[in-house]
PDB file of N, CA and C in Angstrom:
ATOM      1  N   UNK A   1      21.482  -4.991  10.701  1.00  0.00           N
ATOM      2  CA  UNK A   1      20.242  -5.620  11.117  1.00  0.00           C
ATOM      3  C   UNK A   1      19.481  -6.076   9.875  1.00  0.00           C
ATOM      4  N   UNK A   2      18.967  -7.299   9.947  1.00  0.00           N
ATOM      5  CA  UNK A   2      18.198  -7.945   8.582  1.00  0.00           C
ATOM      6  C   UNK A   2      16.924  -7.508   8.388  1.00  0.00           C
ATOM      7  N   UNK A   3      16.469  -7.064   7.853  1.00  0.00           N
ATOM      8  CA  UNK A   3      14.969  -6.665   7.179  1.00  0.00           C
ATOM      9  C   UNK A   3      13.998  -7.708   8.020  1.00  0.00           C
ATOM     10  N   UNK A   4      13.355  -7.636   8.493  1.00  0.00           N
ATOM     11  CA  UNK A   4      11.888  -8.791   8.897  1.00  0.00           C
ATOM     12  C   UNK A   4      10.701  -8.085   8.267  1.00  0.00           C
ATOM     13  N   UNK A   5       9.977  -8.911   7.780  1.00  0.00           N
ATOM     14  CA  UNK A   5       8.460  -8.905   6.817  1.00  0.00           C
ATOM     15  C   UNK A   5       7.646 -10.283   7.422  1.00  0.00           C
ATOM     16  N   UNK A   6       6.736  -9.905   8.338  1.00  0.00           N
ATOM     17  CA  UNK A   6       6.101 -10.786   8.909  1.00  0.00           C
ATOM     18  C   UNK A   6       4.443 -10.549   8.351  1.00  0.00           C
ATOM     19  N   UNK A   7       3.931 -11.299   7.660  1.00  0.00           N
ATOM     20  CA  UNK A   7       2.282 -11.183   7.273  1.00  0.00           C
ATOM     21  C   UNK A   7       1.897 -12.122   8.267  1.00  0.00           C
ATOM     22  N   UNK A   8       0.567 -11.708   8.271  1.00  0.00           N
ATOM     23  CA  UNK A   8      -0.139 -11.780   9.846  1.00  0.00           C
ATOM     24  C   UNK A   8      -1.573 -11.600   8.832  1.00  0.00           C
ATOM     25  N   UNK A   9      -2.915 -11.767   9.787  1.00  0.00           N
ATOM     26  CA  UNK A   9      -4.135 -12.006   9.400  1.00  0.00           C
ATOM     27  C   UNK A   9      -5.000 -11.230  10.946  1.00  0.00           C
ATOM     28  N   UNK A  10      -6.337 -10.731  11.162  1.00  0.00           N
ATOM     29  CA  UNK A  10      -6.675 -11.051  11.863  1.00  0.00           C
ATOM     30  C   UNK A  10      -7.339 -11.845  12.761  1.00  0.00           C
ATOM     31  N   UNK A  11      -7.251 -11.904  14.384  1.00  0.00           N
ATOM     32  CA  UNK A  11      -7.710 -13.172  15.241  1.00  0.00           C
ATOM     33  C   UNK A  11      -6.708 -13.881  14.577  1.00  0.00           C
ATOM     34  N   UNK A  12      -5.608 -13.816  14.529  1.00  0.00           N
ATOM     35  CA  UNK A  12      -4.975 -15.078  14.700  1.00  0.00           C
ATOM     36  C   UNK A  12      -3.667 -14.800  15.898  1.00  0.00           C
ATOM     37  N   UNK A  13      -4.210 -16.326  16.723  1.00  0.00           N
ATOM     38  CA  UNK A  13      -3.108 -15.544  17.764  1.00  0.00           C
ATOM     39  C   UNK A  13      -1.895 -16.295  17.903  1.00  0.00           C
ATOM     40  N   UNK A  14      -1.505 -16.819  16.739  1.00  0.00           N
ATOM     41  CA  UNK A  14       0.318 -17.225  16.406  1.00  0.00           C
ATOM     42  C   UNK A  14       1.117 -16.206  15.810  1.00  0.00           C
ATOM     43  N   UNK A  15      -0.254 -14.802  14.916  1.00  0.00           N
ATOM     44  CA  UNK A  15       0.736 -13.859  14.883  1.00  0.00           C
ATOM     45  C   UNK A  15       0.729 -13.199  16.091  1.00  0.00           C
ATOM     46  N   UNK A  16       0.028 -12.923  16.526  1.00  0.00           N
ATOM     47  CA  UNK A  16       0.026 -11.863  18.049  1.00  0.00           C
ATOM     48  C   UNK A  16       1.453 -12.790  18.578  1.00  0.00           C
ATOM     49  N   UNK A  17       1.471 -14.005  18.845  1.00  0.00           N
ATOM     50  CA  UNK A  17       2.685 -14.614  19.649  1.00  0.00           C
ATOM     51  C   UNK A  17       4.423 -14.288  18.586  1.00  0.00           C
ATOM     52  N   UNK A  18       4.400 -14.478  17.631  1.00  0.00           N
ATOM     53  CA  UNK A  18       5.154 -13.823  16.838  1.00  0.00           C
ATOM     54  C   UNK A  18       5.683 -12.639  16.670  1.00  0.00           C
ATOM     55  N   UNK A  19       4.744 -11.929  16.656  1.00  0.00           N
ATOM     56  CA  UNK A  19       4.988 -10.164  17.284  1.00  0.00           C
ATOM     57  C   UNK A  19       5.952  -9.930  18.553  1.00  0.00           C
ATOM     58  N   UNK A  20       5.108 -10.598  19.232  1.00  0.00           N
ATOM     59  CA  UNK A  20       5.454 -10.367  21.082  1.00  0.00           C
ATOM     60  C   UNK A  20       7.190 -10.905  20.790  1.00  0.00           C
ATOM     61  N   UNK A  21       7.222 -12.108  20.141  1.00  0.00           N
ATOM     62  CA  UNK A  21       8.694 -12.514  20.531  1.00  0.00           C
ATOM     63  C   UNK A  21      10.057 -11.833  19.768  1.00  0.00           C
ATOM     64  N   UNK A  22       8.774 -11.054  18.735  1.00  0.00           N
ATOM     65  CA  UNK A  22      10.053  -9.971  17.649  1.00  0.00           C
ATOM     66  C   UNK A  22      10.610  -8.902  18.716  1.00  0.00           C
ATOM     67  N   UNK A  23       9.090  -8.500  19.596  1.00  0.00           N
ATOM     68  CA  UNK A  23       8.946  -7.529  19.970  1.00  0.00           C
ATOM     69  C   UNK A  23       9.952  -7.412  21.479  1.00  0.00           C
ATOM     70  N   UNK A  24       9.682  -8.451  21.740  1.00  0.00           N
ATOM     71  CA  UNK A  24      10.526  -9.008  22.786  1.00  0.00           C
ATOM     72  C   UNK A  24      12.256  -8.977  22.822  1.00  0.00           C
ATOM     73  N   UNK A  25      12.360  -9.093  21.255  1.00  0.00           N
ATOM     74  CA  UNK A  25      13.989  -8.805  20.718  1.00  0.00           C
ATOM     75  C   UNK A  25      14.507  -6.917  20.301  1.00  0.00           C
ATOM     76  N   UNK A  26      13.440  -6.327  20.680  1.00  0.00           N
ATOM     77  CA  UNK A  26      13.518  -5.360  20.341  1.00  0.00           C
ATOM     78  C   UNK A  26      14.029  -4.842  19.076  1.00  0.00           C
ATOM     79  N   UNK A  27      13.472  -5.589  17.818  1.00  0.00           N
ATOM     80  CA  UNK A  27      13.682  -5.131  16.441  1.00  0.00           C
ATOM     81  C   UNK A  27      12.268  -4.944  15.726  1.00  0.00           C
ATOM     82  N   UNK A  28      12.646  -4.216  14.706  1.00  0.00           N
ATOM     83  CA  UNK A  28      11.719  -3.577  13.954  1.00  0.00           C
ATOM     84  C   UNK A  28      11.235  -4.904  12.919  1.00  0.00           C
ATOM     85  N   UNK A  29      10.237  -4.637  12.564  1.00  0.00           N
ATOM     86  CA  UNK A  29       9.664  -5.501  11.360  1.00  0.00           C
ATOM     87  C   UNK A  29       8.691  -4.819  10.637  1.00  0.00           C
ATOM     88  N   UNK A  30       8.349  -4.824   9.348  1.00  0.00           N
ATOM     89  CA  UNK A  30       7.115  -4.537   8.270  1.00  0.00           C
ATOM     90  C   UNK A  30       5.967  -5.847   8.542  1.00  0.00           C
ATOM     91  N   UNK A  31       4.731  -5.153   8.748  1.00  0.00           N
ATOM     92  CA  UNK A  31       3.446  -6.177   8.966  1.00  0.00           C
ATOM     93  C   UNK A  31       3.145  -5.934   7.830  1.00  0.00           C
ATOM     94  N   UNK A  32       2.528  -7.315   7.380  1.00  0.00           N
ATOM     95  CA  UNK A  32       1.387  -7.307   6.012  1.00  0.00           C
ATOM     96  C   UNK A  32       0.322  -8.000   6.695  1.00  0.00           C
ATOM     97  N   UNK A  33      -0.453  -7.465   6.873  1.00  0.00           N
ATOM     98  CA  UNK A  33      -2.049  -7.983   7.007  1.00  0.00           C
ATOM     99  C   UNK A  33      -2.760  -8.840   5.812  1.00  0.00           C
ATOM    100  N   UNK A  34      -2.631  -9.642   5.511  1.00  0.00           N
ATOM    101  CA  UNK A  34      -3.299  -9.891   4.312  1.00  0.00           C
ATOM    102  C   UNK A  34      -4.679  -9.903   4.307  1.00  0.00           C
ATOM    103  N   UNK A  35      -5.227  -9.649   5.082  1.00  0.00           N
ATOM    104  CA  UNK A  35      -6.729  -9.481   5.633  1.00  0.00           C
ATOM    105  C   UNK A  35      -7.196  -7.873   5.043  1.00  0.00           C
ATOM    106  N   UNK A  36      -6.221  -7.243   4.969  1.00  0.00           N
ATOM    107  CA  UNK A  36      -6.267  -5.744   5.008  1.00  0.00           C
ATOM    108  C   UNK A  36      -6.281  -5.276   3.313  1.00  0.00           C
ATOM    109  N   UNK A  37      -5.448  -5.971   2.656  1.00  0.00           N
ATOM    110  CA  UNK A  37      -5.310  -5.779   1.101  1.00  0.00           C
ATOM    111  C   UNK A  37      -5.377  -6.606   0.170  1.00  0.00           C
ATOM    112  N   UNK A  38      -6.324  -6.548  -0.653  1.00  0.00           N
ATOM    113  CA  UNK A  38      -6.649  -7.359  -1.600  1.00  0.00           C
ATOM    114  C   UNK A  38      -5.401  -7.880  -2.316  1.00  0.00           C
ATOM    115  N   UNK A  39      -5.417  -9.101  -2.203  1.00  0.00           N
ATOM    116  CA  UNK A  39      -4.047  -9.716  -3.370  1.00  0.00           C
ATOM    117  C   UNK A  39      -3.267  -9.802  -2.302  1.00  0.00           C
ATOM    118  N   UNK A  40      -2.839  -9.629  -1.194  1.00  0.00           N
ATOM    119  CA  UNK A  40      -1.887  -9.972  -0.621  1.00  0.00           C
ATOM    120  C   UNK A  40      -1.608 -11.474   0.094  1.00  0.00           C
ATOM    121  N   UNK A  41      -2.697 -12.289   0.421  1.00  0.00           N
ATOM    122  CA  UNK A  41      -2.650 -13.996   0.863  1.00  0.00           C
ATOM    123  C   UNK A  41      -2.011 -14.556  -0.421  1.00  0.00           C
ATOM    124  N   UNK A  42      -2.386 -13.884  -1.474  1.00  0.00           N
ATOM    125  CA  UNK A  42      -2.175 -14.992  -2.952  1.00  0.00           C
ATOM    126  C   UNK A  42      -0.677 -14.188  -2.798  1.00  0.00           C
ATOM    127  N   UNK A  43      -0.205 -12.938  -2.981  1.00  0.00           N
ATOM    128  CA  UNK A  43       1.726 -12.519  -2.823  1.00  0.00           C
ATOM    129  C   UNK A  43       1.936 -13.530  -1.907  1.00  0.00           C
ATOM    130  N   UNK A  44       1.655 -13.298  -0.842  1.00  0.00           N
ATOM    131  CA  UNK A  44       2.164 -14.368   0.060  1.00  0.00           C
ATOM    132  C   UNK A  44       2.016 -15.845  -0.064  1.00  0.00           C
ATOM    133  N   UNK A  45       1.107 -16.509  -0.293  1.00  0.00           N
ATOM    134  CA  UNK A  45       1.420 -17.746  -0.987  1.00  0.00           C
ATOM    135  C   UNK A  45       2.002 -18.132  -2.246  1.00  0.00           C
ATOM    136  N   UNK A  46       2.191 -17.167  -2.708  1.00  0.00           N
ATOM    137  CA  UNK A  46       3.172 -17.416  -3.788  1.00  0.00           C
ATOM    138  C   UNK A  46       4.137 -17.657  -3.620  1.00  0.00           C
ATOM    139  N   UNK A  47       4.667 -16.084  -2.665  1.00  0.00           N
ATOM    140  CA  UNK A  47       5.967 -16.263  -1.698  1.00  0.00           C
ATOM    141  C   UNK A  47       6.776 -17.126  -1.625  1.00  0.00           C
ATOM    142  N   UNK A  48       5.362 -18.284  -0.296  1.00  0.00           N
ATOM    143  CA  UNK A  48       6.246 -18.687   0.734  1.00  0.00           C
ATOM    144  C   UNK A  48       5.700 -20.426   0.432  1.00  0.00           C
ATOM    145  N   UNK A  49       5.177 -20.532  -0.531  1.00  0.00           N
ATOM    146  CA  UNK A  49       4.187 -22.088  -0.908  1.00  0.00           C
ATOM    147  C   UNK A  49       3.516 -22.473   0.422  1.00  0.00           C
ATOM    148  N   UNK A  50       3.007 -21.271   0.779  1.00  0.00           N
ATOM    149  CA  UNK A  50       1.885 -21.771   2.271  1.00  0.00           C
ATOM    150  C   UNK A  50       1.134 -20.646   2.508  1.00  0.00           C
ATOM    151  N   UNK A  51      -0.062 -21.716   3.112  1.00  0.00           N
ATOM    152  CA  UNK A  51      -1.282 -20.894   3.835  1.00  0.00           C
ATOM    153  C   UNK A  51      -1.551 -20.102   4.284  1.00  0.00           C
ATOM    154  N   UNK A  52      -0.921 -20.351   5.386  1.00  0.00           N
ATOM    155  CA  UNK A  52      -1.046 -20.180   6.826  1.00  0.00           C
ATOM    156  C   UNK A  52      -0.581 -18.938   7.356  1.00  0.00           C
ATOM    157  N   UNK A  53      -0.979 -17.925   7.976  1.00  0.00           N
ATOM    158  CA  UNK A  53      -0.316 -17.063   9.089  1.00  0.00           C
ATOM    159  C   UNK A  53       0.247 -17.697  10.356  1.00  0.00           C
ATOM    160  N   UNK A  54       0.931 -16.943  10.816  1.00  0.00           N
ATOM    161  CA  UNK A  54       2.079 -15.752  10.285  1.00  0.00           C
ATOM    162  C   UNK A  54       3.010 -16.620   9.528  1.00  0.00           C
ATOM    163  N   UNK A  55       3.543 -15.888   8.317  1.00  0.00           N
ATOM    164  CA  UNK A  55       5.125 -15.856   7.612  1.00  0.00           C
ATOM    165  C   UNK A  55       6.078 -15.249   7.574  1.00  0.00           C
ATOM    166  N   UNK A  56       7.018 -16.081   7.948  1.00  0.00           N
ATOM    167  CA  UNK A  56       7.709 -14.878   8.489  1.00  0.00           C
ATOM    168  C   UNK A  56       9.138 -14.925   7.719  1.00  0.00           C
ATOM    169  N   UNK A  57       9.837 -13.812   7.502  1.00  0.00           N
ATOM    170  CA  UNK A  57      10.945 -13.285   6.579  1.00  0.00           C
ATOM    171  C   UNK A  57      11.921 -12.735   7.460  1.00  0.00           C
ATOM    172  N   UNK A  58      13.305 -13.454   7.486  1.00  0.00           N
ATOM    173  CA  UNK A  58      14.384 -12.253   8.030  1.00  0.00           C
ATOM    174  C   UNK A  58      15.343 -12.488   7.210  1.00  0.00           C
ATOM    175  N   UNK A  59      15.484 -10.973   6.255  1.00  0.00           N
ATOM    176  CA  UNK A  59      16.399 -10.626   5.254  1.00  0.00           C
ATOM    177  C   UNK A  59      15.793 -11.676   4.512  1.00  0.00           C
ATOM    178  N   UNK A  60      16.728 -12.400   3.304  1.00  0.00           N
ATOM    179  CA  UNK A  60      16.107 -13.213   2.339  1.00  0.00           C
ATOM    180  C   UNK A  60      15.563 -15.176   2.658  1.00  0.00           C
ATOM    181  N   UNK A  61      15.744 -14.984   4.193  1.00  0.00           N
ATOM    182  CA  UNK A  61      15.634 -16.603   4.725  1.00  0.00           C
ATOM    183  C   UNK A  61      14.431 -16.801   5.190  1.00  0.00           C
ATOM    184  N   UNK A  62      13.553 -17.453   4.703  1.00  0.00           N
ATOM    185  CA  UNK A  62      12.068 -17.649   4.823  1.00  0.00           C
ATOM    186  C   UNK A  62      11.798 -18.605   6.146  1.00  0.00           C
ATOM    187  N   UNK A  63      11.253 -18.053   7.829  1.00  0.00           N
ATOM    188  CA  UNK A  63      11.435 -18.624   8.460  1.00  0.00           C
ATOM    189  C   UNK A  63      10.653 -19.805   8.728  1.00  0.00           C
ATOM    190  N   UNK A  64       9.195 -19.213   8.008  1.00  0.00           N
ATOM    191  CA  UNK A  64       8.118 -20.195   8.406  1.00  0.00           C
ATOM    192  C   UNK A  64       6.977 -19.255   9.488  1.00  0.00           C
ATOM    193  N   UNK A  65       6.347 -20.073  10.224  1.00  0.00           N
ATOM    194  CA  UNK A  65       5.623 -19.636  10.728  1.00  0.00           C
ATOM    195  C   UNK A  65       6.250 -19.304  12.506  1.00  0.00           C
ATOM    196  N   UNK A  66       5.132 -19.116  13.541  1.00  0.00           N
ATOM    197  CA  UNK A  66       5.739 -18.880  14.741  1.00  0.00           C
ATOM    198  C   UNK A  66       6.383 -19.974  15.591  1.00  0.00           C
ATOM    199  N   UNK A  67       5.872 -21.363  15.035  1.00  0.00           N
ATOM    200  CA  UNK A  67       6.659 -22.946  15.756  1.00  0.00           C
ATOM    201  C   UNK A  67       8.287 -22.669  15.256  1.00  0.00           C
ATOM    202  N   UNK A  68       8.162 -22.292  13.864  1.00  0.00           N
ATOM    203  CA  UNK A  68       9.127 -22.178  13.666  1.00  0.00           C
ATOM    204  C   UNK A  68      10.115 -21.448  14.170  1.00  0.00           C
ATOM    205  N   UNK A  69      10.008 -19.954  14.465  1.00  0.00           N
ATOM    206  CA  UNK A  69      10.598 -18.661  14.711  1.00  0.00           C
ATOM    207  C   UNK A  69      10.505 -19.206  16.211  1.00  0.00           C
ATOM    208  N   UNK A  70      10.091 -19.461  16.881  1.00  0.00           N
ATOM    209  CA  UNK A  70      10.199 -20.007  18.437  1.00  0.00           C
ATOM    210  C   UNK A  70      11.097 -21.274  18.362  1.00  0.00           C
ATOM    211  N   UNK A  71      11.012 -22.121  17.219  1.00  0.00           N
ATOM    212  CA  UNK A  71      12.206 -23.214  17.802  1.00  0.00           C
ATOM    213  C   UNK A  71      13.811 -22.401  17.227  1.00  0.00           C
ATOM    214  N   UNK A  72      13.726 -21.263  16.873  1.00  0.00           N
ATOM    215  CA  UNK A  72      14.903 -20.654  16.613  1.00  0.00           C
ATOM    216  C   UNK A  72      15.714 -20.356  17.735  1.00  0.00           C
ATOM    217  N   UNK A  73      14.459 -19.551  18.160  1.00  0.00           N
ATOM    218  CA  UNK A  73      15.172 -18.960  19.402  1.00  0.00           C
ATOM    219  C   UNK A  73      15.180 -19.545  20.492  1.00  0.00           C
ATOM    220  N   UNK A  74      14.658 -21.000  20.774  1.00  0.00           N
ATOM    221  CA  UNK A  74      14.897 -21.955  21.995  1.00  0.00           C
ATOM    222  C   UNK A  74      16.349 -22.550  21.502  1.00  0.00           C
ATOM    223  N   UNK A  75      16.674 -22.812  20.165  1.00  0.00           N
ATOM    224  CA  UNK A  75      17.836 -23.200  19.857  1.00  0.00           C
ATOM    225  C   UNK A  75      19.197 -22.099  20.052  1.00  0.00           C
ATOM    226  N   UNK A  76      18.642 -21.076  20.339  1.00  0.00           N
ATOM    227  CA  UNK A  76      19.788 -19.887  20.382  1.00  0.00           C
ATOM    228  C   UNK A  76      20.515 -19.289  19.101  1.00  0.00           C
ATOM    229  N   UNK A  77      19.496 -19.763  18.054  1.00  0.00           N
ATOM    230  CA  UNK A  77      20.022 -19.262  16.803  1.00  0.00           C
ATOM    231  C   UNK A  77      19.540 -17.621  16.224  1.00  0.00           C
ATOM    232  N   UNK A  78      17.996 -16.947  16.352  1.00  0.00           N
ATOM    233  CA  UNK A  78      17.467 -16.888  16.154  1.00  0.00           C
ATOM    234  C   UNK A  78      18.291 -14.757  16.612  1.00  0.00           C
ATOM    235  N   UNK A  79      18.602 -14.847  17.618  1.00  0.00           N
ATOM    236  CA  UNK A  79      19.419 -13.656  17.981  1.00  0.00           C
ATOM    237  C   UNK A  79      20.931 -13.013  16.807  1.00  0.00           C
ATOM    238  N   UNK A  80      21.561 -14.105  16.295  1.00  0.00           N
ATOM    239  CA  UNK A  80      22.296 -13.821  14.963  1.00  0.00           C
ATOM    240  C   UNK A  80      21.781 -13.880  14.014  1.00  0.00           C
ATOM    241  N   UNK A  81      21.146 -14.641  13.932  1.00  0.00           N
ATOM    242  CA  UNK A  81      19.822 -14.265  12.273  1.00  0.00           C
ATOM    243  C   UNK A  81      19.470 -12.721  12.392  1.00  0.00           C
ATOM    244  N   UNK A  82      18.978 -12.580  13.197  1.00  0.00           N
ATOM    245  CA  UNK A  82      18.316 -10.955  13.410  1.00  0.00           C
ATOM    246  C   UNK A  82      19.400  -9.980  13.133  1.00  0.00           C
ATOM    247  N   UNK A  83      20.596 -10.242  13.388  1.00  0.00           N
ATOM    248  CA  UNK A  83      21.610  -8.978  13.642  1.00  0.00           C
ATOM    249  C   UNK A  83      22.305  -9.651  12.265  1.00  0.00           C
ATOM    250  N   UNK A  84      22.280 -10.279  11.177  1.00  0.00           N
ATOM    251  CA  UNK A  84      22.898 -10.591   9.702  1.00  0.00           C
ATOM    252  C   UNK A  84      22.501  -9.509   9.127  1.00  0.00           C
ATOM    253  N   UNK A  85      23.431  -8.908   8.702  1.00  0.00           N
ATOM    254  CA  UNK A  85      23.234  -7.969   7.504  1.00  0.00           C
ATOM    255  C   UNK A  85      22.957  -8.175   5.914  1.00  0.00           C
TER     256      UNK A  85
END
């Protein structure tokens, strides 16, 4: 199973929808709040060269945000990404 690292903010509800659809796959993930710890929006934009919540990480493939991680899994890709070791 691939590592997921999803940073998230609060009131934002593309991570809440992001969650639900991890959550929905029944796998684990690490939250970063960047709301919660100083320095963490700037790690994360460093990261990922973006703004925006949610970002999302499975294993070392940077997915993007939740349009993104949702057109994964309407494409049917998004279920073998998760299970890559």
């Amino acid at each position: 199973m691939s590592k997921i690292v999803i940073y998230t903010a609060h009131h934002c509800g593309y991570c809440v929808m992001a969650k639900r659809l991890l959550d929905s796959k029944n796998v684990s993930y690490t939250e970063i709040n960047v709301d919660e710890q100083a320095g963490m929006r700037e790690e994360m934009m460093q990261r990922t060269q973006r703004r925006t919540v949610p970002q999302i990480y499975i294993g070392d493939f940077h997915v993007g945000g939740f349009d993104d991680l949702n057109a994964l899994n309407q494409a049917g890709k998004l279920n073998a990404l998760l299970t890559q070791n």
